[in-house]
C-alpha atoms as a PDB file:
ATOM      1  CA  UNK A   1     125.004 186.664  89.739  1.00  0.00           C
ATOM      2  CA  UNK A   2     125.941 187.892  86.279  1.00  0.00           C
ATOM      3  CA  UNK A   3     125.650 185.140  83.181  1.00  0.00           C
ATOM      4  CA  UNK A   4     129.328 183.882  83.372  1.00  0.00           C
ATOM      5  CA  UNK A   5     128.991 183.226  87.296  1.00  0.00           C
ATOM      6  CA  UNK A   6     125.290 181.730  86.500  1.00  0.00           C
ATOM      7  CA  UNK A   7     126.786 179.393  84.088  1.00  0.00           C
ATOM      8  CA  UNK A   8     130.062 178.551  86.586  1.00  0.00           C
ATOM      9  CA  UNK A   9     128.334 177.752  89.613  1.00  0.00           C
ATOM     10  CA  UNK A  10     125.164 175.828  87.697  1.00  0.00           C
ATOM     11  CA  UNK A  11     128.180 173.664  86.176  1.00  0.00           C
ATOM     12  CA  UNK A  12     129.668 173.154  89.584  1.00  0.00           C
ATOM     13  CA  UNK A  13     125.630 172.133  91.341  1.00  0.00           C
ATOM     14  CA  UNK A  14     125.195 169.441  88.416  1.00  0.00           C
ATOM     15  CA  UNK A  15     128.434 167.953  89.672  1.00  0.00           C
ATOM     16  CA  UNK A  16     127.346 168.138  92.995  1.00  0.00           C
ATOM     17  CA  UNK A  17     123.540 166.412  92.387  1.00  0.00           C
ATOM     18  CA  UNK A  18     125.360 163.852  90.281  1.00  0.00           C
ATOM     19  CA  UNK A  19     127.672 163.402  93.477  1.00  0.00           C
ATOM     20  CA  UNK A  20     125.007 163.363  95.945  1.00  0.00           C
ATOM     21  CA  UNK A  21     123.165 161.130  94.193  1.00  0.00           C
ATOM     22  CA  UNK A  22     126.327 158.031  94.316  1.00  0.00           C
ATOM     23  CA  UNK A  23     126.867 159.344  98.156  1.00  0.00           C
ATOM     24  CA  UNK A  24     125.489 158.500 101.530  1.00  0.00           C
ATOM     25  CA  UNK A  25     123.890 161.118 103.196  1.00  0.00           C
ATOM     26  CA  UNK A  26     126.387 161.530 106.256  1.00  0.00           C
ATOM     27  CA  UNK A  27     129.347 162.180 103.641  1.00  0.00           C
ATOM     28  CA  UNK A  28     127.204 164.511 101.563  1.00  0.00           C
ATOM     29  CA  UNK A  29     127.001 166.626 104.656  1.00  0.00           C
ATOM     30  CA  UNK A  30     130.462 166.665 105.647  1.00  0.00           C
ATOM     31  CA  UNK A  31     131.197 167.724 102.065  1.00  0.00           C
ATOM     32  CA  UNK A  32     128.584 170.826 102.688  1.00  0.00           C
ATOM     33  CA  UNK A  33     130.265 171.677 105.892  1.00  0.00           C
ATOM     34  CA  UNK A  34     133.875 171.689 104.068  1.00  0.00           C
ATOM     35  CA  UNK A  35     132.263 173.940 101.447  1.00  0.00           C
ATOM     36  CA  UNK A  36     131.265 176.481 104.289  1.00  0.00           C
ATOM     37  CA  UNK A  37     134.798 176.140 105.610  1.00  0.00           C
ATOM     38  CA  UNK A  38     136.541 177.225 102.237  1.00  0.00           C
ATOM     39  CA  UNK A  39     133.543 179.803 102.180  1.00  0.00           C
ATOM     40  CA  UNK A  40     134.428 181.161 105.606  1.00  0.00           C
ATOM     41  CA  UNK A  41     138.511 181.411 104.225  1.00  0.00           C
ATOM     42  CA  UNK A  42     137.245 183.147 101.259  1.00  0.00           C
ATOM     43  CA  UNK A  43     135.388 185.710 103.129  1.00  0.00           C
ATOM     44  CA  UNK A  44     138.280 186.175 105.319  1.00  0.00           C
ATOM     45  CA  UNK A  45     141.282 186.258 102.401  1.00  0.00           C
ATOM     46  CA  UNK A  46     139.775 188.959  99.760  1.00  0.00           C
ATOM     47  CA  UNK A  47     143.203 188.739  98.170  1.00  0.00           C
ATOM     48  CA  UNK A  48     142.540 185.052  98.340  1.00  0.00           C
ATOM     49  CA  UNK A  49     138.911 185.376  96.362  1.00  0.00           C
ATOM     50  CA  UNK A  50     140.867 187.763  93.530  1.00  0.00           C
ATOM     51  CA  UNK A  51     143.341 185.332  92.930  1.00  0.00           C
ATOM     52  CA  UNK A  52     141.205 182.541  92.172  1.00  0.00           C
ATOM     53  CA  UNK A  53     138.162 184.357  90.165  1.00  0.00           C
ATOM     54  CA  UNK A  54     141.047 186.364  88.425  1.00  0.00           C
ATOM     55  CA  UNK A  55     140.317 185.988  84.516  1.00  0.00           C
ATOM     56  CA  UNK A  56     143.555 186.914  83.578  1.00  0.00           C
ATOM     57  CA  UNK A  57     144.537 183.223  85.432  1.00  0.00           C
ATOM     58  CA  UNK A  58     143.415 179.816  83.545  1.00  0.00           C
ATOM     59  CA  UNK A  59     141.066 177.696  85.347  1.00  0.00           C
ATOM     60  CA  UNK A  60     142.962 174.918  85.472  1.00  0.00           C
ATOM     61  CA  UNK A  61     145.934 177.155  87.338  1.00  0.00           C
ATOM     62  CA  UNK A  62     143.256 178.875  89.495  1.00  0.00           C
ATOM     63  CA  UNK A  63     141.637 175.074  90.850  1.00  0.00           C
ATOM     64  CA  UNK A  64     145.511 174.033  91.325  1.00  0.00           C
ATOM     65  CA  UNK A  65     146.256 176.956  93.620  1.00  0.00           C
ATOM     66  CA  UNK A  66     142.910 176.282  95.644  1.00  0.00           C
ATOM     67  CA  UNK A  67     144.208 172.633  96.299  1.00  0.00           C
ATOM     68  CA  UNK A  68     147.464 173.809  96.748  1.00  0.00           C
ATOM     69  CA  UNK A  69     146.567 176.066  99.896  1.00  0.00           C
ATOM     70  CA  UNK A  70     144.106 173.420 101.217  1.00  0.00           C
ATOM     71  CA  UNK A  71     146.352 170.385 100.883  1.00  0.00           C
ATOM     72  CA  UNK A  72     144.522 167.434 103.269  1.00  0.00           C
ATOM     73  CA  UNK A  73     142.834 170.170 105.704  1.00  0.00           C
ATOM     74  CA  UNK A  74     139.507 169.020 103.599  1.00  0.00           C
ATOM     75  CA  UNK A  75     138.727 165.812 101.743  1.00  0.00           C
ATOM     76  CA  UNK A  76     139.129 164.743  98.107  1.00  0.00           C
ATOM     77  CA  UNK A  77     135.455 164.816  96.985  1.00  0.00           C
ATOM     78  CA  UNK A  78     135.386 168.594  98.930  1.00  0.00           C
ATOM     79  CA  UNK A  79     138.089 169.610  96.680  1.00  0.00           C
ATOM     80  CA  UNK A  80     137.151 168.247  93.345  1.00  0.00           C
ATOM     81  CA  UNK A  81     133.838 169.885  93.563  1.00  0.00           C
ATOM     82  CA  UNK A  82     135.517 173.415  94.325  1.00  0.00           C
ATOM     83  CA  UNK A  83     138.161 172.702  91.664  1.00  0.00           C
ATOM     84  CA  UNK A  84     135.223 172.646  89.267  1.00  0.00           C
ATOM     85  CA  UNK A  85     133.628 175.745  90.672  1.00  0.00           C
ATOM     86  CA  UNK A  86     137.191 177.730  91.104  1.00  0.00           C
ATOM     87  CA  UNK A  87     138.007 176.772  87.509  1.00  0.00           C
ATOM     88  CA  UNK A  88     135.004 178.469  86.133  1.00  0.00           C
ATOM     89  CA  UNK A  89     134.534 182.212  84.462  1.00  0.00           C
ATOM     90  CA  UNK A  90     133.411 184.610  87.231  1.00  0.00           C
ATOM     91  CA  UNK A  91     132.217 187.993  86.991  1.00  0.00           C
ATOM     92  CA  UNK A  92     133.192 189.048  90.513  1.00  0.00           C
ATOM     93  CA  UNK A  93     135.313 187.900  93.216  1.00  0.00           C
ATOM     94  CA  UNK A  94     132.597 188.431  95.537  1.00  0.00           C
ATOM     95  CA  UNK A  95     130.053 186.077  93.298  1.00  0.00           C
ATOM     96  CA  UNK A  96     133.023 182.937  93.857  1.00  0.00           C
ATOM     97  CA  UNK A  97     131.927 183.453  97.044  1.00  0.00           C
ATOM     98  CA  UNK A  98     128.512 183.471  97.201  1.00  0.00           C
ATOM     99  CA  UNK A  99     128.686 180.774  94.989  1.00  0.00           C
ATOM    100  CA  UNK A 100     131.052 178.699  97.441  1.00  0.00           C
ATOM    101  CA  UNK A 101     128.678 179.427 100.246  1.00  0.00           C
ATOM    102  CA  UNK A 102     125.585 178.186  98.203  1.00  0.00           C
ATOM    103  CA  UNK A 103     126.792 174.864  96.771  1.00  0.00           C
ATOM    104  CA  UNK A 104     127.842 174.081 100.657  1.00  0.00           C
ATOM    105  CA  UNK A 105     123.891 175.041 101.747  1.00  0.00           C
ATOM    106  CA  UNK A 106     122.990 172.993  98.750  1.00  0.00           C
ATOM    107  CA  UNK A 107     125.128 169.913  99.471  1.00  0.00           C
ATOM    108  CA  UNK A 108     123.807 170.052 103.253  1.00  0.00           C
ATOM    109  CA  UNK A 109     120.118 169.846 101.554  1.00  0.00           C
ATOM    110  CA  UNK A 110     121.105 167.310  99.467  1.00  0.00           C
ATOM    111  CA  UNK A 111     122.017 165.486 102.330  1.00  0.00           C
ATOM    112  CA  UNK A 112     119.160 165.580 103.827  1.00  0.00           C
ATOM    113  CA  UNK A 113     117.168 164.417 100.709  1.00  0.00           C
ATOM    114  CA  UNK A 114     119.539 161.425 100.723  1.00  0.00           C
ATOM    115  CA  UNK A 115     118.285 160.469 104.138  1.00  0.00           C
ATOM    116  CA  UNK A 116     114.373 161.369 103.337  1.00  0.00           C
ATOM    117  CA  UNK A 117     114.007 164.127 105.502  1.00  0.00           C
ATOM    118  CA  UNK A 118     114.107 167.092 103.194  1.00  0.00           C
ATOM    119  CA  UNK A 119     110.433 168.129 104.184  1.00  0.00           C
ATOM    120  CA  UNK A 120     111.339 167.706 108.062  1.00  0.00           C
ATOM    121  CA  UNK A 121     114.440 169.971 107.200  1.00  0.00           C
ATOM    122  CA  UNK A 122     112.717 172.894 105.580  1.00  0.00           C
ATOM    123  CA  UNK A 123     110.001 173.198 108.144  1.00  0.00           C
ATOM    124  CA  UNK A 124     111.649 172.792 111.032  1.00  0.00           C
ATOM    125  CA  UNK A 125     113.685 175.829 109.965  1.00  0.00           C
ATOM    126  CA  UNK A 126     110.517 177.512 109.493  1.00  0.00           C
ATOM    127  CA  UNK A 127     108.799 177.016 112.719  1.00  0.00           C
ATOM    128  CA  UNK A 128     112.436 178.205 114.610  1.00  0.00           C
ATOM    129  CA  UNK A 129     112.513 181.486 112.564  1.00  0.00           C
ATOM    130  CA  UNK A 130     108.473 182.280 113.718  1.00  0.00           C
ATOM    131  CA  UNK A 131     110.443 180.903 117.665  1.00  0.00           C
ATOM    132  CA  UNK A 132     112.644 183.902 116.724  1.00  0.00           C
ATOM    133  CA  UNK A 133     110.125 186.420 115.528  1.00  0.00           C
ATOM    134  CA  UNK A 134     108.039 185.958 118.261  1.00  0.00           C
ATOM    135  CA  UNK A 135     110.757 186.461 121.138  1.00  0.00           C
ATOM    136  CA  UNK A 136     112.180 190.114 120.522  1.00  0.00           C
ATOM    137  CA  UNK A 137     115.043 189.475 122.816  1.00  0.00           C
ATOM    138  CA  UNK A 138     115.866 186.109 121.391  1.00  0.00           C
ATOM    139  CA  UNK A 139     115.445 187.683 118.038  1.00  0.00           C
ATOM    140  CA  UNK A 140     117.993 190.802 119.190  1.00  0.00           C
ATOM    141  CA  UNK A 141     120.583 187.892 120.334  1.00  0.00           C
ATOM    142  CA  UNK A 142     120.882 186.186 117.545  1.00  0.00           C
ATOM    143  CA  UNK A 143     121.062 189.275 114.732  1.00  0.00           C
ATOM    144  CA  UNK A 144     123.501 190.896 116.886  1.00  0.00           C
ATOM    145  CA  UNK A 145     126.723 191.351 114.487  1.00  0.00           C
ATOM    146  CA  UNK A 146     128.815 192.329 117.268  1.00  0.00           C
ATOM    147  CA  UNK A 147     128.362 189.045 118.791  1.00  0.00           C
ATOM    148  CA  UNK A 148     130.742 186.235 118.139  1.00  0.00           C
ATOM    149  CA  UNK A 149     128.811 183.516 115.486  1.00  0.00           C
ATOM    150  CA  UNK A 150     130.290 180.621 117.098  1.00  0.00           C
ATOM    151  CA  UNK A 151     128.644 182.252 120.664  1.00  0.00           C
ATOM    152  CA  UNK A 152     125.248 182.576 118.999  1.00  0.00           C
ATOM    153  CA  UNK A 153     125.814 179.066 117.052  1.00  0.00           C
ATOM    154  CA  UNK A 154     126.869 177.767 121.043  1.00  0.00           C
ATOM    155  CA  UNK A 155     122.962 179.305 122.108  1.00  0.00           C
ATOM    156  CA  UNK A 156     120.728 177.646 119.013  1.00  0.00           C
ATOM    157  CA  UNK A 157     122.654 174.339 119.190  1.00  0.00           C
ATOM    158  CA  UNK A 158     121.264 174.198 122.804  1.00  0.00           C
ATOM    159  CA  UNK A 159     117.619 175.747 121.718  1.00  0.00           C
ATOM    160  CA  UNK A 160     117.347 172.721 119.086  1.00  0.00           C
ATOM    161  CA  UNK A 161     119.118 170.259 120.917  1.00  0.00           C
ATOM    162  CA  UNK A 162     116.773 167.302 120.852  1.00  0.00           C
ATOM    163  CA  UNK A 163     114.056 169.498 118.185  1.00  0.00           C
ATOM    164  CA  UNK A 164     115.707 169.615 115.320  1.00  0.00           C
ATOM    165  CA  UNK A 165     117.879 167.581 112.710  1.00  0.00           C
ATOM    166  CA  UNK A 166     121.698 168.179 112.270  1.00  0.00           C
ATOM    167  CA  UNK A 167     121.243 169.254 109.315  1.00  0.00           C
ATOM    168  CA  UNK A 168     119.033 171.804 110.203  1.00  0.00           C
ATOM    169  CA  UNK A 169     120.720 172.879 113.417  1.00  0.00           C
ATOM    170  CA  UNK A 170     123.964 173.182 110.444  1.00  0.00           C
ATOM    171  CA  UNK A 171     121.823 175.808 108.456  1.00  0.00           C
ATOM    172  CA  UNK A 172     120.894 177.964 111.216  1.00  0.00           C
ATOM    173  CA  UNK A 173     124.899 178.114 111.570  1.00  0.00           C
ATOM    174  CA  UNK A 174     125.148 179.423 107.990  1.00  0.00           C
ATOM    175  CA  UNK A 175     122.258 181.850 108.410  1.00  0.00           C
ATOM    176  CA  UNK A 176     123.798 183.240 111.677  1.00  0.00           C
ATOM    177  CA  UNK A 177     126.915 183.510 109.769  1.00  0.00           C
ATOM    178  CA  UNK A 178     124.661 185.846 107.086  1.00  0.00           C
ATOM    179  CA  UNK A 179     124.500 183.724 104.289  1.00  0.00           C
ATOM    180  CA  UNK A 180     124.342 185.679 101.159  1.00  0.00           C
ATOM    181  CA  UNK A 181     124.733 189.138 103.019  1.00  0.00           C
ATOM    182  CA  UNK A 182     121.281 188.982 104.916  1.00  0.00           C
ATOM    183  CA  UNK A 183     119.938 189.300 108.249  1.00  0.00           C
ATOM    184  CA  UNK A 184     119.612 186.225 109.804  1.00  0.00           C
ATOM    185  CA  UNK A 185     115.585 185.881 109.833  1.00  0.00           C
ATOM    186  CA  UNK A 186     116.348 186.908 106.023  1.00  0.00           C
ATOM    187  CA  UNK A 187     118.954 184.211 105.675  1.00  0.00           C
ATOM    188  CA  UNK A 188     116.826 181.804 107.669  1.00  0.00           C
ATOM    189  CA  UNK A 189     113.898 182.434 105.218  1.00  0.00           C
ATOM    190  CA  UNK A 190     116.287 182.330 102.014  1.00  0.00           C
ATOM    191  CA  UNK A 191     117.229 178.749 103.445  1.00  0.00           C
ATOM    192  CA  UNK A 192     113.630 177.364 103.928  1.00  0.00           C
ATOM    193  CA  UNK A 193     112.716 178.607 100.204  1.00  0.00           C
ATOM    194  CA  UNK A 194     116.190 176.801  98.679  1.00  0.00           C
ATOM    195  CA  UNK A 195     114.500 172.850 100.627  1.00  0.00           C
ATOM    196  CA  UNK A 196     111.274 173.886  99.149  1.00  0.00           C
ATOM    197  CA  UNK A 197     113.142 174.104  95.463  1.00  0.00           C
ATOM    198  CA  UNK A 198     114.980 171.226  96.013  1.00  0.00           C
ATOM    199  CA  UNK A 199     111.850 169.584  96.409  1.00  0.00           C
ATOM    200  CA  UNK A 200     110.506 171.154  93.293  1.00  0.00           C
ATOM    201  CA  UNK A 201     108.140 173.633  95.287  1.00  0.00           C
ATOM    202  CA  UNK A 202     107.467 177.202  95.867  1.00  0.00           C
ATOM    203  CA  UNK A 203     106.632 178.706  99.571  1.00  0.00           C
ATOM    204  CA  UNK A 204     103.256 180.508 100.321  1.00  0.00           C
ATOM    205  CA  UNK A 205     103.438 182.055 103.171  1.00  0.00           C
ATOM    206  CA  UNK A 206     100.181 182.208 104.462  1.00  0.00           C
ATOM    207  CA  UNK A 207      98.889 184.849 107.445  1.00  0.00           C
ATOM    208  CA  UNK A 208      95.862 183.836 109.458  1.00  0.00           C
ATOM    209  CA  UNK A 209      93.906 184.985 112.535  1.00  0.00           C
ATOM    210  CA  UNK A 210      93.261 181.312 113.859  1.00  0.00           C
ATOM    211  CA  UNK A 211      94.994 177.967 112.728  1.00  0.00           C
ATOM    212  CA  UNK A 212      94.068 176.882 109.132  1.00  0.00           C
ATOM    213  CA  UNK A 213      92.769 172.530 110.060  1.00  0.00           C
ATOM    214  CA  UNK A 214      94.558 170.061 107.735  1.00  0.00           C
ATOM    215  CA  UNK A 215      92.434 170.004 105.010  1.00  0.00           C
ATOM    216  CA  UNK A 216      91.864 173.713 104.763  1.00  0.00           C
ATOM    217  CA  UNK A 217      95.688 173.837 104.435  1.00  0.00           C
ATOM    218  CA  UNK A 218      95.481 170.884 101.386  1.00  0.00           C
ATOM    219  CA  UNK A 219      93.227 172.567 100.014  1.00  0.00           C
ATOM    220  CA  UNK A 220      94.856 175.659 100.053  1.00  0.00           C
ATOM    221  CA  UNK A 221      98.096 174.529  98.771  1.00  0.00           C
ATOM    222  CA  UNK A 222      95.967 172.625  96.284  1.00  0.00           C
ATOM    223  CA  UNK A 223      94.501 176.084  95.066  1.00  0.00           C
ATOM    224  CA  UNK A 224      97.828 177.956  94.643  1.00  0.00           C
ATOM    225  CA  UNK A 225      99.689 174.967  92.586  1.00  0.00           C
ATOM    226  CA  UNK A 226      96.913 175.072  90.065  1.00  0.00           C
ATOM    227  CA  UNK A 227      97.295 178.642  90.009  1.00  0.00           C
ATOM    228  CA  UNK A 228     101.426 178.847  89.785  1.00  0.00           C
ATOM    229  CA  UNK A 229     101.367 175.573  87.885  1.00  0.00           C
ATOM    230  CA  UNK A 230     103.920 173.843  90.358  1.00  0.00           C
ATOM    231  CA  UNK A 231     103.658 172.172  94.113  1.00  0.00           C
ATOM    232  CA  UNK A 232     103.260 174.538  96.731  1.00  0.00           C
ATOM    233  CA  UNK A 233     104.809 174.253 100.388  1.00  0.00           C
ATOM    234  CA  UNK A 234     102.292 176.166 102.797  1.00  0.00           C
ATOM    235  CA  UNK A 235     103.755 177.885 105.579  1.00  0.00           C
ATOM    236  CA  UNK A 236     101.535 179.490 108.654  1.00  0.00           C
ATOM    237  CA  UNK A 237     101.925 182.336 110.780  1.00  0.00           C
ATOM    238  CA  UNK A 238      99.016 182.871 112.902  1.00  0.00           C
ATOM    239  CA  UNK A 239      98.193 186.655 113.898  1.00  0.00           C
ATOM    240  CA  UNK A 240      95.300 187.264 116.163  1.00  0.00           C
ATOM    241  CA  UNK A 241      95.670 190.618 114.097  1.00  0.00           C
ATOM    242  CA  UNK A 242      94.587 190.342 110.750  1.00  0.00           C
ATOM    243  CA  UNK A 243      91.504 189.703 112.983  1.00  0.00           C
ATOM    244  CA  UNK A 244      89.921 187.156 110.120  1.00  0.00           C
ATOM    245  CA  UNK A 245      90.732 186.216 106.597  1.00  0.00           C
ATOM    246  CA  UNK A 246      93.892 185.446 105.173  1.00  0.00           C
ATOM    247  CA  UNK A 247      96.749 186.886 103.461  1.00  0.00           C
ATOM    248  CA  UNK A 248      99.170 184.517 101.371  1.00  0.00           C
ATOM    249  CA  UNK A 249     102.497 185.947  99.850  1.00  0.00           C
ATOM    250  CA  UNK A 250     103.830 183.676  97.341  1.00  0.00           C
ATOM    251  CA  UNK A 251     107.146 184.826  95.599  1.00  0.00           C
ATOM    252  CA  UNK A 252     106.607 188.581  94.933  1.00  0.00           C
ATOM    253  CA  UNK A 253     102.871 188.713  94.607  1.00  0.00           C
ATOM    254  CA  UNK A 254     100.660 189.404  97.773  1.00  0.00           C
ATOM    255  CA  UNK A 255      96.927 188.750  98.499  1.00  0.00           C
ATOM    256  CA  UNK A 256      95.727 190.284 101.089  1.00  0.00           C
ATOM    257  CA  UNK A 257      91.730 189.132 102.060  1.00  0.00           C
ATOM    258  CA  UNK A 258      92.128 189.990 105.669  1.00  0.00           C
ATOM    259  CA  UNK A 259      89.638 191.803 107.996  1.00  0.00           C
ATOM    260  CA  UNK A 260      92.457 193.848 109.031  1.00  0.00           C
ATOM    261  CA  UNK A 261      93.339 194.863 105.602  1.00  0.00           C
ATOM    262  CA  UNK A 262      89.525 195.721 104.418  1.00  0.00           C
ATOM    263  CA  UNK A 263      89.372 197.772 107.350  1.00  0.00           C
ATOM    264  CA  UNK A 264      92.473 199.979 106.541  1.00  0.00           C
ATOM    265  CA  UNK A 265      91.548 199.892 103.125  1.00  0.00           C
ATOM    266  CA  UNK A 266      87.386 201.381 104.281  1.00  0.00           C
ATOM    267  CA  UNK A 267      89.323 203.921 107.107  1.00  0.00           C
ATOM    268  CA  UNK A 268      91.399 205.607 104.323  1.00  0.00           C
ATOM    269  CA  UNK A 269      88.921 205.456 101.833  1.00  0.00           C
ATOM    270  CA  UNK A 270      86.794 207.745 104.364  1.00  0.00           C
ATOM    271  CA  UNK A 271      89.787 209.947 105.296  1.00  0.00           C
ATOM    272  CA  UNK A 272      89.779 211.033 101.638  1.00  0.00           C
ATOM    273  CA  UNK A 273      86.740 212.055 101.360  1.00  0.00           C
END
């Protein structure tokens, strides 16, 4: 997002946190899911999303003609949140909706913080995106963009049925819907980093040739927050091969101390010679 979007939509989150914060956590949620509805009209309605980022319009006539078009078809906390993000200076149409989609992810996370389960939120979606990754024809099902969401919604709900919170079984709706213009393992992966900043953290994600135990994990994690100066949530993908070692990606930076990895590195080495 450009500045004026930045400073629209982190106007329109305070609102929400101060919300969330007076609200129980079933409400909260319904709030997020009536944020993803408006978000799904927006995508739908370009006109729609010109009209009400148009600069040209005042805020206050821009929020009225939002409510105006939704009348009672969401609820009155739903709309006073969007009338503060509508009324705000965007850049581009299309950041309104990114925006809309994102303060409806972050009210379903701030749901789920209400009720204490935050943690149990953000790695449950973890462990279904490595389900995903490691079934190629699951994984082919649900990116395919030809495919119908509310089919592919239809197959996870019954693949977490019993596993998983609502609220996560909610966000792997909104990352099969492509939230933010990704993929859906990319959207999925976008969604488990936004619980880990909610919770004040950053994600390592950490690639091993056997299990790391508990406290090889703690201490790990321990490690990397000295290093980054904040908490770090460590997430495990365990590839027979890397062979030994480890690898850890946290944020853009990458170390690689796998066998694997030596080996390529001693291979090419030789091939230049």
């Amino acid at each position: 997002m450009q500045a004026a979007s930045r400073e629209s939509y982190a106007a329109a989150r305070q609102r929400l946190d101060e919300y969330a914060r007076q609200t129980d956590a079933a409400r909260v949620s319904a709030t997020g899911d009536e944020f993803g509805s408006v978000a799904g009209l927006l995508r739908r309605e370009p006109r729609l999303r010109r009209a009400l980022s148009d600069p040209a319009r005042a805020g206050e006539d821009r929020a009225a003609l939002l409510e105006s078009l939704l009348g009672d078809k969401i609820g009155a906390d739903a709309k006073k949140l969007l009338g503060v993000l509508v009324s705000g200076r965007w850049s581009a149409p299309s950041e309104l909706l990114d925006a809309t989609e994102r303060l409806g992810v972050e009210a379903l996370l701030a749901s789920a913080e209400q009720a204490g389960e935050l943690g149990e939120v953000e790695d449950e979606l973890f462990r279904f995106g490595q389900v995903v990754a490691a079934d190629a024809r699951l994984s082919n099902v649900l990116s395919d963009p030809i495919a119908p969401v509310s089919q592919r919604a239809e197959l996870t709900g019954a693949l977490l049925e019993g596993k998983a919170r609502p609220v996560t079984v909610r966000l792997v709706q909104v990352a099969l819907a492509g939230f933010g213009g990704r993929s859906f393992t990319g959207a999925l992966t976008r969604l488990v980093e936004l619980a880990a900043d909610r919770r004040d953290r950053q994600v390592a994600y950490v690639t091993v040739a056997a299990p790391l135990t508990g406290e090889e994990e703690q201490r790990l994690g321990r490690k990397l927050a000295e290093l980054y100066g904040r908490e770090v949530s460590v997430k495990q993908t365990v590839d027979p091969a890397v062979l030994g070692g480890l690898s850890v990606r946290i944020g853009s930076d990458l170390y690689d101390g796998t066998i694997l990895r030596r080996l390529t590195d001693t291979r090419n080495a030789l091939a230049r010679r």
